[in-house]
N, C-alpha and C. Protein backbone atom coordinates (compact mmCIF):
# COMPACT_ATOMS: atom_id res chain seq x y z
N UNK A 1 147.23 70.61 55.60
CA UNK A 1 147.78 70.50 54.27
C UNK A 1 147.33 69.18 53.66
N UNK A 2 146.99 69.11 52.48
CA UNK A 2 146.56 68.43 51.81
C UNK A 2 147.58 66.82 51.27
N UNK A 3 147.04 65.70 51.74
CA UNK A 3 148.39 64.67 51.57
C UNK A 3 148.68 65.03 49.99
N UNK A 4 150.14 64.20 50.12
CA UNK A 4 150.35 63.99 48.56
C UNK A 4 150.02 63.32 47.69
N UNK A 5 149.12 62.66 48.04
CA UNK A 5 148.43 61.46 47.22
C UNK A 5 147.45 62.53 46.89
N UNK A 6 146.69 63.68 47.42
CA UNK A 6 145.50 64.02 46.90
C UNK A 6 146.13 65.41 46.25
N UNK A 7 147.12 65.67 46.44
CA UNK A 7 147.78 66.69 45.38
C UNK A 7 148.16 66.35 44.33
N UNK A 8 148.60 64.99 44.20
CA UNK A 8 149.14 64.00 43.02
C UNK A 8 147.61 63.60 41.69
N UNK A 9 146.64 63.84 42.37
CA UNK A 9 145.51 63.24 41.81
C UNK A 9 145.10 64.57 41.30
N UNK A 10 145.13 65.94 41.92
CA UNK A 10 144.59 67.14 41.63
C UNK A 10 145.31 67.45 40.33
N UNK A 11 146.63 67.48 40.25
CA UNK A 11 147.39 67.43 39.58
C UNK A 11 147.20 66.39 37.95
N UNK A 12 146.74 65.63 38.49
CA UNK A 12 146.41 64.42 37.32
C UNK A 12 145.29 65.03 36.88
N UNK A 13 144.15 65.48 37.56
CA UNK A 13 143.05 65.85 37.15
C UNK A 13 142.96 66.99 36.39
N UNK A 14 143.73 68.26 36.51
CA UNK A 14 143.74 69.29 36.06
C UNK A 14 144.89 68.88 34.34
N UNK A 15 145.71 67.96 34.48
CA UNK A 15 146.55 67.75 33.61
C UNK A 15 145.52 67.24 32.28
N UNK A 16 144.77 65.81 33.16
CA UNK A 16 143.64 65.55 32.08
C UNK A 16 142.67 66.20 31.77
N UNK A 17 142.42 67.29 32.24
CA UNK A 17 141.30 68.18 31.55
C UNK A 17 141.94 69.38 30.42
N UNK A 18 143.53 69.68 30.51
CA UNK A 18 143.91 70.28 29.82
C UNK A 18 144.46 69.35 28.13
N UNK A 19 144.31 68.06 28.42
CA UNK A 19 144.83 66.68 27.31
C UNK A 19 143.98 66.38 27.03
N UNK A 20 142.70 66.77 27.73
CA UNK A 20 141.24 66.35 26.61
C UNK A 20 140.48 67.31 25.49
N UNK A 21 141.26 68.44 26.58
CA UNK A 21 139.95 69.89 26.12
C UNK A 21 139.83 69.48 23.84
N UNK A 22 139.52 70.54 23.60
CA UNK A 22 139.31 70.69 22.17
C UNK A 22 140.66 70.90 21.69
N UNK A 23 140.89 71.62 21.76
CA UNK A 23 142.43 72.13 21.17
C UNK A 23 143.66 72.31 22.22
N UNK A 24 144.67 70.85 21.58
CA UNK A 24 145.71 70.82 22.66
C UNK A 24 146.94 71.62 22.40
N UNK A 25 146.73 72.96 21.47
CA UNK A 25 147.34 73.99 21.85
C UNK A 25 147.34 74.96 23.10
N UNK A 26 148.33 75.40 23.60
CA UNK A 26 148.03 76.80 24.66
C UNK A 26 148.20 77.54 24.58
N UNK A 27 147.26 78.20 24.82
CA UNK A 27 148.18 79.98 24.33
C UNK A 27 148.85 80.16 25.32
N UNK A 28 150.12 81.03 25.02
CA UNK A 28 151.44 81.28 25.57
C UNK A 28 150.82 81.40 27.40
N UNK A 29 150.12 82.13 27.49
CA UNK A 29 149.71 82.77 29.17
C UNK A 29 148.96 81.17 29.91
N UNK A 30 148.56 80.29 28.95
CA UNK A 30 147.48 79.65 29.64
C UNK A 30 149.08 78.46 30.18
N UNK A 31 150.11 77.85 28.94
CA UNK A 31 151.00 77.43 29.31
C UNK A 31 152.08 78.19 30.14
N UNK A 32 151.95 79.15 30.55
CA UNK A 32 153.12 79.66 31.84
C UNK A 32 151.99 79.27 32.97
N UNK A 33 150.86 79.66 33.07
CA UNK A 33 149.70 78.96 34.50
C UNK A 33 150.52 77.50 34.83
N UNK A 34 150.21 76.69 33.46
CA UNK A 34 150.37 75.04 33.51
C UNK A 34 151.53 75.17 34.11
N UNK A 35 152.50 75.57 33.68
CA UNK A 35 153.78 75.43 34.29
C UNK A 35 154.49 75.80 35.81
N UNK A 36 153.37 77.39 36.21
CA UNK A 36 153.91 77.46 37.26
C UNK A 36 152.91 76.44 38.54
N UNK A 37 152.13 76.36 37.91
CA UNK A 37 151.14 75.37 38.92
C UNK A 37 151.66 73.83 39.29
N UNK A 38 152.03 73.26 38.06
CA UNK A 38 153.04 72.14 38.39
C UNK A 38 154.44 72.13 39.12
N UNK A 39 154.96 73.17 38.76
CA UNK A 39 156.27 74.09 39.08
C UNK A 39 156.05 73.70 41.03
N UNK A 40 154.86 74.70 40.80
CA UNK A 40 154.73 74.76 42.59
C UNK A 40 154.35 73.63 43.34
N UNK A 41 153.93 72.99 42.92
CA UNK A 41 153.45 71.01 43.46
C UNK A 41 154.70 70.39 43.20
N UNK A 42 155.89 70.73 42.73
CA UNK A 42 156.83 69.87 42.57
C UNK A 42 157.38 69.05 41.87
N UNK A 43 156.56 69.27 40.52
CA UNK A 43 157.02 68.86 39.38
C UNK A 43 158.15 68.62 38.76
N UNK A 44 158.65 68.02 38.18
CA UNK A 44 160.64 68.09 37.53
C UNK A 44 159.94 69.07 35.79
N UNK A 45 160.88 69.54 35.62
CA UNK A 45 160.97 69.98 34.43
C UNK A 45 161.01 68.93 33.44
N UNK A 46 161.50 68.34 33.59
CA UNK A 46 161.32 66.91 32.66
C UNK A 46 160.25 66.43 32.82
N UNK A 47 159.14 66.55 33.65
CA UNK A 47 157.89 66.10 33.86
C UNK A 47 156.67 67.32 33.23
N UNK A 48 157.39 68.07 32.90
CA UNK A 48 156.48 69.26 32.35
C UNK A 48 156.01 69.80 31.34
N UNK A 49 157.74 69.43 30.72
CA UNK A 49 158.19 70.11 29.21
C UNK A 49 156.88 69.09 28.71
N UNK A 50 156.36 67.53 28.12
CA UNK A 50 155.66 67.55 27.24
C UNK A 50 154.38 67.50 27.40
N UNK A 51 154.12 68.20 28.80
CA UNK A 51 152.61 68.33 28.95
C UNK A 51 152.42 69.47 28.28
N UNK A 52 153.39 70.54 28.47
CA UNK A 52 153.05 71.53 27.86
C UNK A 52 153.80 71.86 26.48
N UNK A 53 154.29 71.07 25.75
CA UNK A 53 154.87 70.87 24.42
C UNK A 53 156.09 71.82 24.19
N UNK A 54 157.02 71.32 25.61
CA UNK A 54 158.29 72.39 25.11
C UNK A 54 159.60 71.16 25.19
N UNK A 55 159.45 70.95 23.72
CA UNK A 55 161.03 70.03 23.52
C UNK A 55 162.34 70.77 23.68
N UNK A 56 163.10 69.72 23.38
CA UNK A 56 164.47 69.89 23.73
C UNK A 56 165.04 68.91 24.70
N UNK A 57 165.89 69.06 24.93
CA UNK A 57 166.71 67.97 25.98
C UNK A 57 167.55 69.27 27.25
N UNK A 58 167.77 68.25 28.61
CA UNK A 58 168.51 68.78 29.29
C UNK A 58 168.27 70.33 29.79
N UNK A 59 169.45 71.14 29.44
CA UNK A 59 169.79 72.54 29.53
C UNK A 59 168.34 73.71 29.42
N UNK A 60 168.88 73.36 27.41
CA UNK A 60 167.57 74.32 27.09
C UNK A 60 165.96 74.02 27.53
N UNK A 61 165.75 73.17 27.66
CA UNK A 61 164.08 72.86 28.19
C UNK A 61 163.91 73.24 29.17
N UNK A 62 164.63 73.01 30.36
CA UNK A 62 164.92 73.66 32.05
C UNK A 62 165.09 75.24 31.84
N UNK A 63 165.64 76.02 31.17
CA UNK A 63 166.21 77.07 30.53
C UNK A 63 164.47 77.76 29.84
N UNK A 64 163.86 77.19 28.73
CA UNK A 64 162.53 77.66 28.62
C UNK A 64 161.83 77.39 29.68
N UNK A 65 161.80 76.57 30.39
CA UNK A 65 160.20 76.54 31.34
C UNK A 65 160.69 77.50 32.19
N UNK A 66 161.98 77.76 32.85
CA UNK A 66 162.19 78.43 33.88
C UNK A 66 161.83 80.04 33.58
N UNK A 67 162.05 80.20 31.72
CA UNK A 67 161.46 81.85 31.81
C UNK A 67 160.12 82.13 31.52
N UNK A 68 159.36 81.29 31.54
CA UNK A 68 157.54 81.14 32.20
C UNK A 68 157.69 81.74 33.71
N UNK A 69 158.50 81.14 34.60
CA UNK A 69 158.10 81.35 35.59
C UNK A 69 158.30 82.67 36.33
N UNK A 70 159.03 83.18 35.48
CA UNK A 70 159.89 84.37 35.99
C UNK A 70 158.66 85.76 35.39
């Protein structure tokens, strides 16, 4: 298994290629990927919501990302 330092960097890497591309919109399918891929590395929901541009506070933000994953 891969340390966490080099999952932490994969993670960074794939994050910055999605914050550089051309258009930092996602379409709906490409942001449930982003989400469950971070999701599964261990991400907090609070660490997610503004990579993938889902505001709110608390409840509801945990509440949207969680029905991506489902």
């Amino acid at each position: 298994m891969a340390s966490l330092d080099s999952q932490i960097e994969r993670i960074r890497n794939d994050v910055k290629i999605v914050l550089e591309s051309e258009s930092m919109r996602l379409a709906r399918d490409e942001r449930q990927d982003m989400v469950r891929m971070l999701a599964d590395e261990g991400v907090s929901t609070r660490a997610i919501a503004p990579i993938v541009g889902v505001l709110g506070s608390g409840e509801a933000r945990h509440s949207r990302l969680l029905n991506w994953l489902i």
